[in-house]
PDB file of N, CA and C in Angstrom:
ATOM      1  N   UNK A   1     135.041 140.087 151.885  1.00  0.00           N
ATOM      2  CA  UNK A   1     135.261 140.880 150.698  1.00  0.00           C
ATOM      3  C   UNK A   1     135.493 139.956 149.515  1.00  0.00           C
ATOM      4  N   UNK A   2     134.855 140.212 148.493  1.00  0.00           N
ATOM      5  CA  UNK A   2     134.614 139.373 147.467  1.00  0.00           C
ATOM      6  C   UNK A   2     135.630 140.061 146.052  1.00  0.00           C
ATOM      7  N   UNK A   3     136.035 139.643 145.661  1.00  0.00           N
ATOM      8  CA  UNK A   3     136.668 140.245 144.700  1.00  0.00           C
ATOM      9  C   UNK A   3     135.981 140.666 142.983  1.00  0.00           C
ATOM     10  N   UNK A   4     134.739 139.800 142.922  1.00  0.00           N
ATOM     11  CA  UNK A   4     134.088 138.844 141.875  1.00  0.00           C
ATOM     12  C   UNK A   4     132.581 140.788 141.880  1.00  0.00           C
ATOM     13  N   UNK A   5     133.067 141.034 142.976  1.00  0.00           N
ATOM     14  CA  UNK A   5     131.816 142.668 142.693  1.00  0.00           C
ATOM     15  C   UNK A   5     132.697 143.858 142.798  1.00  0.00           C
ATOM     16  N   UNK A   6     132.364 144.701 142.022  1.00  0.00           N
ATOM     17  CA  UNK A   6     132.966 146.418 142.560  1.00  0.00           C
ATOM     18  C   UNK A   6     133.311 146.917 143.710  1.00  0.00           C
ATOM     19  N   UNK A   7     132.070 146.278 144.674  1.00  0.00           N
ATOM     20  CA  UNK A   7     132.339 147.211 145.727  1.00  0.00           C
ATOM     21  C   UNK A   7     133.159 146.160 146.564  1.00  0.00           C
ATOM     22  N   UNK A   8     133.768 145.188 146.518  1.00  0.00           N
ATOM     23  CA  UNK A   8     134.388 143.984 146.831  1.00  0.00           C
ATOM     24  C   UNK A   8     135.710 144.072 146.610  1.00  0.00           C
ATOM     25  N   UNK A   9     136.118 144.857 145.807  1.00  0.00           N
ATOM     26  CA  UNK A   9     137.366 145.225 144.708  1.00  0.00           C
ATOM     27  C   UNK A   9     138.003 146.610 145.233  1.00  0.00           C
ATOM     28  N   UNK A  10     136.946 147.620 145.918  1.00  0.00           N
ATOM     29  CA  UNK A  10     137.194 149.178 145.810  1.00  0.00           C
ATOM     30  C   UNK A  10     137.385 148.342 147.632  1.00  0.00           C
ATOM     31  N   UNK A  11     136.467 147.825 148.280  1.00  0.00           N
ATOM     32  CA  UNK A  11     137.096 147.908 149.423  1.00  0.00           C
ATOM     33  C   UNK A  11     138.412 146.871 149.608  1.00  0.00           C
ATOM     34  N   UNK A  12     139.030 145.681 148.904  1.00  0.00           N
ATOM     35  CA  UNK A  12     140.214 145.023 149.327  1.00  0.00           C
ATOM     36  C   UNK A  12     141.167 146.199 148.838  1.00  0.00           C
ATOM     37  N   UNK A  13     141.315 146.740 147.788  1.00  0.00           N
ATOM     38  CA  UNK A  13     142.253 147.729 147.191  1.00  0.00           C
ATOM     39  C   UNK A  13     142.525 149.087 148.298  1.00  0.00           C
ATOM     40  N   UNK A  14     141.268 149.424 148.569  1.00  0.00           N
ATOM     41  CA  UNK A  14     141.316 150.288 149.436  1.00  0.00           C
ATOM     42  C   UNK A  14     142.042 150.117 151.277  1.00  0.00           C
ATOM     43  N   UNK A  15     141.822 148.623 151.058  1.00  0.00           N
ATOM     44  CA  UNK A  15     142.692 148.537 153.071  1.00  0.00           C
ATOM     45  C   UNK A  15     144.043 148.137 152.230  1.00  0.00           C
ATOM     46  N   UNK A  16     144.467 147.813 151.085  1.00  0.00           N
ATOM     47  CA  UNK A  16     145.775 147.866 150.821  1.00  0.00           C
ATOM     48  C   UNK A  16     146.429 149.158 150.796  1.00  0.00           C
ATOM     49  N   UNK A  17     145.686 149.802 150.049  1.00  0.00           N
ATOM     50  CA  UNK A  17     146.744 150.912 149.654  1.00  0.00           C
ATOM     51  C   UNK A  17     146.496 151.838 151.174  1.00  0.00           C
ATOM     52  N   UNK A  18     145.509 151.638 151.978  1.00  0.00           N
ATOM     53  CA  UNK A  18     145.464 152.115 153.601  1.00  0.00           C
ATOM     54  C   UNK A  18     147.133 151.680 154.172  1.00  0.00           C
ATOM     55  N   UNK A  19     147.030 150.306 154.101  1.00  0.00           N
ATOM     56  CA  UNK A  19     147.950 149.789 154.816  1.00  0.00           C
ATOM     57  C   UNK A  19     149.286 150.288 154.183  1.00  0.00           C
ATOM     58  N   UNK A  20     149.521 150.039 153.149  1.00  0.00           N
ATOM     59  CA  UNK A  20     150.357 151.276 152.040  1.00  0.00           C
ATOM     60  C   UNK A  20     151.235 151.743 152.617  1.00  0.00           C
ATOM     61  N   UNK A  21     150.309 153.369 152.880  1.00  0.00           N
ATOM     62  CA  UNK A  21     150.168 154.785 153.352  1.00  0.00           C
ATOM     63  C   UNK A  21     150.566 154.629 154.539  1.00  0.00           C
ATOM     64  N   UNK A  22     150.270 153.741 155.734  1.00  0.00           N
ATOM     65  CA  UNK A  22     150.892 153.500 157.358  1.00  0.00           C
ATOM     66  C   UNK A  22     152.292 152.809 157.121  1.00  0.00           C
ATOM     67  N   UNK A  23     152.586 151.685 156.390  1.00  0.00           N
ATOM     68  CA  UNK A  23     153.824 151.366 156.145  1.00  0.00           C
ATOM     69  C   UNK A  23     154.929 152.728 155.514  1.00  0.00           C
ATOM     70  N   UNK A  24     153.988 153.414 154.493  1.00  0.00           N
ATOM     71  CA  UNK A  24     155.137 154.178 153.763  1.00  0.00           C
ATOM     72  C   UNK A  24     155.809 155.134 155.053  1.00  0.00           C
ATOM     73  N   UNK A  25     154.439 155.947 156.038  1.00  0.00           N
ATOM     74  CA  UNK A  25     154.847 157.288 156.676  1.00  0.00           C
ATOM     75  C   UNK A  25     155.704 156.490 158.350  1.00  0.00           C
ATOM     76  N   UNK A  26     154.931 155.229 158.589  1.00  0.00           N
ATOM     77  CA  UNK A  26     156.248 154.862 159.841  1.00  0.00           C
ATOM     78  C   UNK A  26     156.988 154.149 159.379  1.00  0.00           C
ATOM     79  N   UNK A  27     157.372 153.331 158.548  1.00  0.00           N
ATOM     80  CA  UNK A  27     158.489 152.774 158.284  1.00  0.00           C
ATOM     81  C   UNK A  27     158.998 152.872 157.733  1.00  0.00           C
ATOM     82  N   UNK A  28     158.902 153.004 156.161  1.00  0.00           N
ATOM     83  CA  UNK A  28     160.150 152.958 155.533  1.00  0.00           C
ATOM     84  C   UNK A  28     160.515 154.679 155.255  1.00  0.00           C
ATOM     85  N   UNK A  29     160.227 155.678 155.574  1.00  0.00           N
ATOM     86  CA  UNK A  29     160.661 157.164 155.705  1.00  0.00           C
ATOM     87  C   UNK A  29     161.379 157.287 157.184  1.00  0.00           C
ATOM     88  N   UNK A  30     160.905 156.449 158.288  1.00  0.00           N
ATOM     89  CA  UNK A  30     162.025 156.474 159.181  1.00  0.00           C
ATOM     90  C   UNK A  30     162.605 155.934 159.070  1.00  0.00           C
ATOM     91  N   UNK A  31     162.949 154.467 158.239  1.00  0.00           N
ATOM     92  CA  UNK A  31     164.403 153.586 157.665  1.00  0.00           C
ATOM     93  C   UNK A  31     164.879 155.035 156.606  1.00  0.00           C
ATOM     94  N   UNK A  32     164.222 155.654 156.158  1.00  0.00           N
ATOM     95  CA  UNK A  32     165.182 156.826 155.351  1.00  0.00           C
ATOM     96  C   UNK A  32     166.197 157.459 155.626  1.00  0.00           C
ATOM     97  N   UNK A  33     164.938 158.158 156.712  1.00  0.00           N
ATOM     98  CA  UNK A  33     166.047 159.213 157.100  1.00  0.00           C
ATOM     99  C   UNK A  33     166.609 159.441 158.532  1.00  0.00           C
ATOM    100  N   UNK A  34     166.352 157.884 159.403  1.00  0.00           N
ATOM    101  CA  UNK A  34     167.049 157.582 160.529  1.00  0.00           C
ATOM    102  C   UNK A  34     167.812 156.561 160.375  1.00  0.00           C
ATOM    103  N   UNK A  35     167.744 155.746 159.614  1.00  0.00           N
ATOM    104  CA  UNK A  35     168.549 154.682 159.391  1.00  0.00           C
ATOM    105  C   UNK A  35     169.267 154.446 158.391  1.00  0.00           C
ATOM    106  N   UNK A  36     168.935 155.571 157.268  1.00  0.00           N
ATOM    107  CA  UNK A  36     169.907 155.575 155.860  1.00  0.00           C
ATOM    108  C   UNK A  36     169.808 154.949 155.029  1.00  0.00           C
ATOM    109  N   UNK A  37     168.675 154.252 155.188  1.00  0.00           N
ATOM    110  CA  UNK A  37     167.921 153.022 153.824  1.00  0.00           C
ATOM    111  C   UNK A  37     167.247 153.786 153.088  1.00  0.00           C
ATOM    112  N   UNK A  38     167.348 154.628 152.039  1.00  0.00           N
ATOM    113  CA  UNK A  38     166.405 155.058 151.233  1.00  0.00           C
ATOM    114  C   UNK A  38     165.735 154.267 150.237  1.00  0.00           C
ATOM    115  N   UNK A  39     166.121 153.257 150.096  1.00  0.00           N
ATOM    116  CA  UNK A  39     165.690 152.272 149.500  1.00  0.00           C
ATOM    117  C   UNK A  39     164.065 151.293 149.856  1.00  0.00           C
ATOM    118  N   UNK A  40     164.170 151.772 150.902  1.00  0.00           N
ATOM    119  CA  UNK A  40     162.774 151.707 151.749  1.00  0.00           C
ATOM    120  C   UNK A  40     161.433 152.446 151.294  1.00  0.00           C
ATOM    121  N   UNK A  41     161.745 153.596 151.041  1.00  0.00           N
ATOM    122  CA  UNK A  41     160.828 154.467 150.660  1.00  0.00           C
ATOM    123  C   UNK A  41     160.517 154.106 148.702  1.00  0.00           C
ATOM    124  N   UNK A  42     161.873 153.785 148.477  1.00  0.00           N
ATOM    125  CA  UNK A  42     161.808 153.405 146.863  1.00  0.00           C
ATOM    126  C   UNK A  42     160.713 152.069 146.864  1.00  0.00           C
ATOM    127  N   UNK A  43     160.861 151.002 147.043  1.00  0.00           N
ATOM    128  CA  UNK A  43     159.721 150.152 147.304  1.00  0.00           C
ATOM    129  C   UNK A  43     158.679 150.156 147.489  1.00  0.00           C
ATOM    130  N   UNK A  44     158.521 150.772 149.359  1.00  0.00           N
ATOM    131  CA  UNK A  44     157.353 150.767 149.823  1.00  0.00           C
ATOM    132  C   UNK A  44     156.244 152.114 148.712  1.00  0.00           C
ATOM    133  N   UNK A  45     156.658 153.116 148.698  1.00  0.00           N
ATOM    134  CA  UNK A  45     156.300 154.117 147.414  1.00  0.00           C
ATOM    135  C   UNK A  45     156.181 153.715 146.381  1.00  0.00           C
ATOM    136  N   UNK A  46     156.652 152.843 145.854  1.00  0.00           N
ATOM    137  CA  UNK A  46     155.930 152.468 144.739  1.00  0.00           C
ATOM    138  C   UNK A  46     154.958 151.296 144.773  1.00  0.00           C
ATOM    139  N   UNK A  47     155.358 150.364 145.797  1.00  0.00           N
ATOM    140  CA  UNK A  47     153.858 149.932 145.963  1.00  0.00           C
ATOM    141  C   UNK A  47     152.939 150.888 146.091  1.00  0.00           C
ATOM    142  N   UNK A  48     152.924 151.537 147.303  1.00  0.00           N
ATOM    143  CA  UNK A  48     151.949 152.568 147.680  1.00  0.00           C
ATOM    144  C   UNK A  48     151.140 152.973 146.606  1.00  0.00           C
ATOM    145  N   UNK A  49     152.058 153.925 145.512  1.00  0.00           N
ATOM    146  CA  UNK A  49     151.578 154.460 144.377  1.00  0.00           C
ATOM    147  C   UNK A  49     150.559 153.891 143.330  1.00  0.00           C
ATOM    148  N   UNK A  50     151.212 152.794 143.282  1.00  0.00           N
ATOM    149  CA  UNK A  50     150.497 151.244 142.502  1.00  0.00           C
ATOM    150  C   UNK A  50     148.853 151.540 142.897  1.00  0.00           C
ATOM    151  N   UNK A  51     149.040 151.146 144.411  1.00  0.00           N
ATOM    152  CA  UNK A  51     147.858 150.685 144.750  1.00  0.00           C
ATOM    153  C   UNK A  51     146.859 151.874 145.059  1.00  0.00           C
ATOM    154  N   UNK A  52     147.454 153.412 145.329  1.00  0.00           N
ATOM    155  CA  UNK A  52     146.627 154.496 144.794  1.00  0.00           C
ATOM    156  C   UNK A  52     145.893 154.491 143.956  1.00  0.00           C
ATOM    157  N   UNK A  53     146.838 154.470 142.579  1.00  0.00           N
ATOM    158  CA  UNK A  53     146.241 154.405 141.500  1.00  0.00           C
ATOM    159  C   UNK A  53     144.930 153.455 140.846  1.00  0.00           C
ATOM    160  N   UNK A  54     145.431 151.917 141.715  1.00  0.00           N
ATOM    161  CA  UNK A  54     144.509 151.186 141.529  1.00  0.00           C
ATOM    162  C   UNK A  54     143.130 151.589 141.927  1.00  0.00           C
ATOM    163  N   UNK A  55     143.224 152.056 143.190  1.00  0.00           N
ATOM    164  CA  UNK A  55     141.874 152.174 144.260  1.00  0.00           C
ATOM    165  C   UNK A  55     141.281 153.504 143.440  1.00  0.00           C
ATOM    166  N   UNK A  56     142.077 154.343 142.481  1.00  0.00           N
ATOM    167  CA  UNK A  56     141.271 155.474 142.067  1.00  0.00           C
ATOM    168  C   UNK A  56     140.601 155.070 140.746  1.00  0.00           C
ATOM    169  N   UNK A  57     141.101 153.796 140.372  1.00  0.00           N
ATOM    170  CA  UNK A  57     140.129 153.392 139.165  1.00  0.00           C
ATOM    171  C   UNK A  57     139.306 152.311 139.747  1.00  0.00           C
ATOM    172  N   UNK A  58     139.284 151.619 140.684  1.00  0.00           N
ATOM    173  CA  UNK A  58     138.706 150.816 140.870  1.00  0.00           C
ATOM    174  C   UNK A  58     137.280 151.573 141.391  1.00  0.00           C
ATOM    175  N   UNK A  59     137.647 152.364 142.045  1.00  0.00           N
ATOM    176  CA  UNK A  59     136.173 153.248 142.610  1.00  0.00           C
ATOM    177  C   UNK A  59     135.498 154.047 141.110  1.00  0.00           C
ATOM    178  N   UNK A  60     136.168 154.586 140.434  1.00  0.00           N
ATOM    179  CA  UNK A  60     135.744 154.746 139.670  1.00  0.00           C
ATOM    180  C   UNK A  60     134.426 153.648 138.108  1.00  0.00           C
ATOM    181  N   UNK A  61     135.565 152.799 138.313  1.00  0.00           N
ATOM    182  CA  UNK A  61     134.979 151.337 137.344  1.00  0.00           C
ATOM    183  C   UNK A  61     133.343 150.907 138.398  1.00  0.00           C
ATOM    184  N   UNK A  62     133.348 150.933 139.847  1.00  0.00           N
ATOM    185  CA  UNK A  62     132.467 151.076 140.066  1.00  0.00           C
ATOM    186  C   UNK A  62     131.339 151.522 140.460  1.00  0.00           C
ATOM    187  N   UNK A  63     131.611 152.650 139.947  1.00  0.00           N
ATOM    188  CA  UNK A  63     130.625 154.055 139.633  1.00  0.00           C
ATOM    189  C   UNK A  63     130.141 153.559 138.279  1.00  0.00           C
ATOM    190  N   UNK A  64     130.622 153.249 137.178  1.00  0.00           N
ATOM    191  CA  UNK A  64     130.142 153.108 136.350  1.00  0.00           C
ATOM    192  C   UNK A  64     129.529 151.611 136.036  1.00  0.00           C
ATOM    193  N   UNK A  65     129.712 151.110 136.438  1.00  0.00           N
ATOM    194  CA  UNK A  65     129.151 149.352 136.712  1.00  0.00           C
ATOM    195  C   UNK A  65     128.310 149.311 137.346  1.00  0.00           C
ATOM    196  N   UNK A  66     128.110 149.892 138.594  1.00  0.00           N
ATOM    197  CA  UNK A  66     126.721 150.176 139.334  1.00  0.00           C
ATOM    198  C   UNK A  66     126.300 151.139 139.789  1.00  0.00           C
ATOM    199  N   UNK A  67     124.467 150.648 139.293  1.00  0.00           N
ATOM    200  CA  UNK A  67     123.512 151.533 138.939  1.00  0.00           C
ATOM    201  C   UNK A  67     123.718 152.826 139.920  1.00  0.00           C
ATOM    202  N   UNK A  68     123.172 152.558 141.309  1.00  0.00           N
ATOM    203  CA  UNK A  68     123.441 152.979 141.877  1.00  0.00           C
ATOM    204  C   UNK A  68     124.194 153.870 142.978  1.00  0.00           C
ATOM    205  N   UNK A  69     126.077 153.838 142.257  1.00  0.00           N
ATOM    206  CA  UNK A  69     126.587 154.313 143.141  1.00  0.00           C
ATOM    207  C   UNK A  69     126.923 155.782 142.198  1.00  0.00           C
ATOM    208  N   UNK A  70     126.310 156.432 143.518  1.00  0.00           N
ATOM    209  CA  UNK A  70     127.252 158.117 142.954  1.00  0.00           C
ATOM    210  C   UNK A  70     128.627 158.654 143.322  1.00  0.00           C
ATOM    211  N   UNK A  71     128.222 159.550 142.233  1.00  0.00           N
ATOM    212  CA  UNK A  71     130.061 159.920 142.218  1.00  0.00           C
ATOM    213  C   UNK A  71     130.457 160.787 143.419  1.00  0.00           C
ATOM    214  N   UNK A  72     128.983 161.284 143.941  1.00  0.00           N
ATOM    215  CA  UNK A  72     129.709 161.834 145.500  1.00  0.00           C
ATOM    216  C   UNK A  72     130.569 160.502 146.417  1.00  0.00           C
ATOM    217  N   UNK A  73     129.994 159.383 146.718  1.00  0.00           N
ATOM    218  CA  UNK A  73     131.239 158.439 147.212  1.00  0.00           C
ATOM    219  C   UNK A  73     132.145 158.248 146.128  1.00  0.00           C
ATOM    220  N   UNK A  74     132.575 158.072 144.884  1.00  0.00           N
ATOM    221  CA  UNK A  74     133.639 158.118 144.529  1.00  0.00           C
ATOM    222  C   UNK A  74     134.866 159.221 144.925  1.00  0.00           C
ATOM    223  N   UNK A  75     134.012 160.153 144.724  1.00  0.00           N
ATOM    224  CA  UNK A  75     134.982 161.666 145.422  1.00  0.00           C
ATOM    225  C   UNK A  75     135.554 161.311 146.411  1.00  0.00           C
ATOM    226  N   UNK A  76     134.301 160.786 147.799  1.00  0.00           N
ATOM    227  CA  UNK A  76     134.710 160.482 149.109  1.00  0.00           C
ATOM    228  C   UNK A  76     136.118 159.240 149.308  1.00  0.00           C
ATOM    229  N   UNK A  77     135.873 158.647 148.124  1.00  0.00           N
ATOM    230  CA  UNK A  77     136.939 157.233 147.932  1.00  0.00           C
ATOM    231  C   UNK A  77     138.054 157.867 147.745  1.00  0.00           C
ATOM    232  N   UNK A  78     138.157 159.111 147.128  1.00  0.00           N
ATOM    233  CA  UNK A  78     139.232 159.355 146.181  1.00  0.00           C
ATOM    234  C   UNK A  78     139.854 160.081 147.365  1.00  0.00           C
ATOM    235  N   UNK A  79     138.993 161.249 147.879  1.00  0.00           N
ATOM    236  CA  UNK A  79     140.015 162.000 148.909  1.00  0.00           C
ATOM    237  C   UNK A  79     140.851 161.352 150.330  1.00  0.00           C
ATOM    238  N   UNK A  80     139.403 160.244 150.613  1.00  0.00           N
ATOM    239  CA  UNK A  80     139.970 159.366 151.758  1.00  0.00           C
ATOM    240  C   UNK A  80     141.580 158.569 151.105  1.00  0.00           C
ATOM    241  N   UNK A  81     142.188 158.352 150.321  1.00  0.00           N
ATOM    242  CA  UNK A  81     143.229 157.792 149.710  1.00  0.00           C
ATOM    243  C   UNK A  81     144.246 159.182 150.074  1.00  0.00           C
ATOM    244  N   UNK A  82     143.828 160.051 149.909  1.00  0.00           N
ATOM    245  CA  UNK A  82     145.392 161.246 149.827  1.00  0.00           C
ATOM    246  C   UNK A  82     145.099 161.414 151.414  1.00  0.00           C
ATOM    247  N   UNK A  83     144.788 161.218 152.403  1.00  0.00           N
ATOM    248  CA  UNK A  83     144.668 161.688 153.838  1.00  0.00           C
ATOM    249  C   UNK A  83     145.134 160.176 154.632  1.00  0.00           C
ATOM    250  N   UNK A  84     145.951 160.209 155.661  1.00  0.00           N
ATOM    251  CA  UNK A  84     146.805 158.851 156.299  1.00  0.00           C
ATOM    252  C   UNK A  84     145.339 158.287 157.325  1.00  0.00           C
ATOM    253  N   UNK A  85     145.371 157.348 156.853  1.00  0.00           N
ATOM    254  CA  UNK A  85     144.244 156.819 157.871  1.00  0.00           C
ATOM    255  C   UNK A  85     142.946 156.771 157.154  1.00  0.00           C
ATOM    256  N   UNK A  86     143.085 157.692 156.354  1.00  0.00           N
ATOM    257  CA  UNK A  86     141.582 157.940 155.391  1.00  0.00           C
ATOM    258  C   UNK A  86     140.853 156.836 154.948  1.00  0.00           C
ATOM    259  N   UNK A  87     142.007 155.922 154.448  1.00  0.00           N
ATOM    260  CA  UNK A  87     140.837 154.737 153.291  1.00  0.00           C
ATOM    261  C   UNK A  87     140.253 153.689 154.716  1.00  0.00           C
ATOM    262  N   UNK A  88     140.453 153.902 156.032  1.00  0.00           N
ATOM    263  CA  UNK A  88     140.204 153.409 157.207  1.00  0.00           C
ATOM    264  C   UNK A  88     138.636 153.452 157.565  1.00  0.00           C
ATOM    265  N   UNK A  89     138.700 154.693 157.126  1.00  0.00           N
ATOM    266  CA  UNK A  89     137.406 156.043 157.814  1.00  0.00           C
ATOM    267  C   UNK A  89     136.591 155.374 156.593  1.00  0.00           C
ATOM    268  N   UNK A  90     137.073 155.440 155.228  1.00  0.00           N
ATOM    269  CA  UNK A  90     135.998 155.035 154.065  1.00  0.00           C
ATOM    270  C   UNK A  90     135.285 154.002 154.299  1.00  0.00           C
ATOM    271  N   UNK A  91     136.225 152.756 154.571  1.00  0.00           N
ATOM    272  CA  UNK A  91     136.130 151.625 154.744  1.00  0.00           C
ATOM    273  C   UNK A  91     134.817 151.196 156.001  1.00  0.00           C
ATOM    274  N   UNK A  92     134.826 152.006 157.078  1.00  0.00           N
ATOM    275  CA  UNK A  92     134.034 151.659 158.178  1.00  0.00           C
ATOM    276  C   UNK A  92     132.912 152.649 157.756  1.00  0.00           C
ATOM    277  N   UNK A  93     132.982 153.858 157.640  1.00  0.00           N
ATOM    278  CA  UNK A  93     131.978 154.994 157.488  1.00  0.00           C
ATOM    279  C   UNK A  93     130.839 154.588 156.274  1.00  0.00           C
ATOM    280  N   UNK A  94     131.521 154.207 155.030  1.00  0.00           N
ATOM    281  CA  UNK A  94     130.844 154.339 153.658  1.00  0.00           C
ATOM    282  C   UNK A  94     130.603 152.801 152.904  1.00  0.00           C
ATOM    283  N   UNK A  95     132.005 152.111 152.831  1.00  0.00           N
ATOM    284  CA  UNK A  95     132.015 150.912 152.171  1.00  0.00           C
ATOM    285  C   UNK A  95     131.371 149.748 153.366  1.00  0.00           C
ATOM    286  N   UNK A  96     131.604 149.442 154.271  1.00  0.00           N
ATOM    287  CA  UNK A  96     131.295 147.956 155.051  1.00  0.00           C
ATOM    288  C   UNK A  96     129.631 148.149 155.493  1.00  0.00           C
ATOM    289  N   UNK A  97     129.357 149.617 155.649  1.00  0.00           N
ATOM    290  CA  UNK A  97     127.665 149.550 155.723  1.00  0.00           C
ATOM    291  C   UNK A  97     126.932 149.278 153.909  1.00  0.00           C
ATOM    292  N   UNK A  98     127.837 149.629 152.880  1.00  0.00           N
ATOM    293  CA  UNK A  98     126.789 148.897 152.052  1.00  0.00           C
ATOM    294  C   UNK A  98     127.219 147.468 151.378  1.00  0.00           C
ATOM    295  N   UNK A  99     128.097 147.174 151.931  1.00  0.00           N
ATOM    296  CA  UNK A  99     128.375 145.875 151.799  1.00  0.00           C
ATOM    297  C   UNK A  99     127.720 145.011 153.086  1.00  0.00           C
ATOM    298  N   UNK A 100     127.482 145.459 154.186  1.00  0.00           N
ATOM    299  CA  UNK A 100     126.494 144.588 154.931  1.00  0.00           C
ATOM    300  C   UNK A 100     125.111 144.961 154.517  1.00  0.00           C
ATOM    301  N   UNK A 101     124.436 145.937 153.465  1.00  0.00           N
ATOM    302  CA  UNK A 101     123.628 146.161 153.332  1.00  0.00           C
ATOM    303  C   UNK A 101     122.593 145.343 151.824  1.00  0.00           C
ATOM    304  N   UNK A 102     124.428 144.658 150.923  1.00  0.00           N
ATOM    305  CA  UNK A 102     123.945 144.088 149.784  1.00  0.00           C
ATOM    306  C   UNK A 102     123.379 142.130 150.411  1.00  0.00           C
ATOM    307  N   UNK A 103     123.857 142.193 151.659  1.00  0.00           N
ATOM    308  CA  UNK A 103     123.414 140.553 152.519  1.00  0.00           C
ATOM    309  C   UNK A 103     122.637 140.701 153.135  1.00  0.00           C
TER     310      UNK A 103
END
């Protein structure tokens, strides 16, 4: 994953804010509210959020940067982000076949 192209950018952003979303829902919400650290969720959530946000402009920026990509995979980018596991499914299903497809 290259950082230097769009679709290089939408997929590193995207296994972050994946990884995110698995940190936020097993760990730091059971340091919440089994272990009494709410402070866990304050962190890890706002990373999380961060990197939502990022991955929803970053897919976006490259919709509009290249020629070729439609906004039906942006949609697909966008919903896979609100579903746990989702930016997983994007990542193997949509993004790594056209990134083995630009080599």
């Amino acid at each position: 994953m290259s950082l230097s192209t769009a679709l290089g950018r939408v997929r590193l952003i995207g296994l972050c804010e994946g990884w995110s979303f698995v940190l936020l829902l097993f760990i730091a919400m059971p340091l919440k509210y089994f272990a009494g650290h709410p402070e866990a969720v304050r962190i890890v959530g706002m990373a999380h959020g961060v990197l939502f946000l990022a991955l929803l402009a970053a897919a976006l920026h490259a919709q509009i940067e290249e020629d070729n990509w439609p906004f039906k995979r942006t949609v697909l980018i966008w919903i896979g982000a609100l579903v746990p596991f989702g930016p997983f499914v994007v990542e193997a299903k949509i993004l790594r076949p056209l990134a083995s497809a630009d080599h």
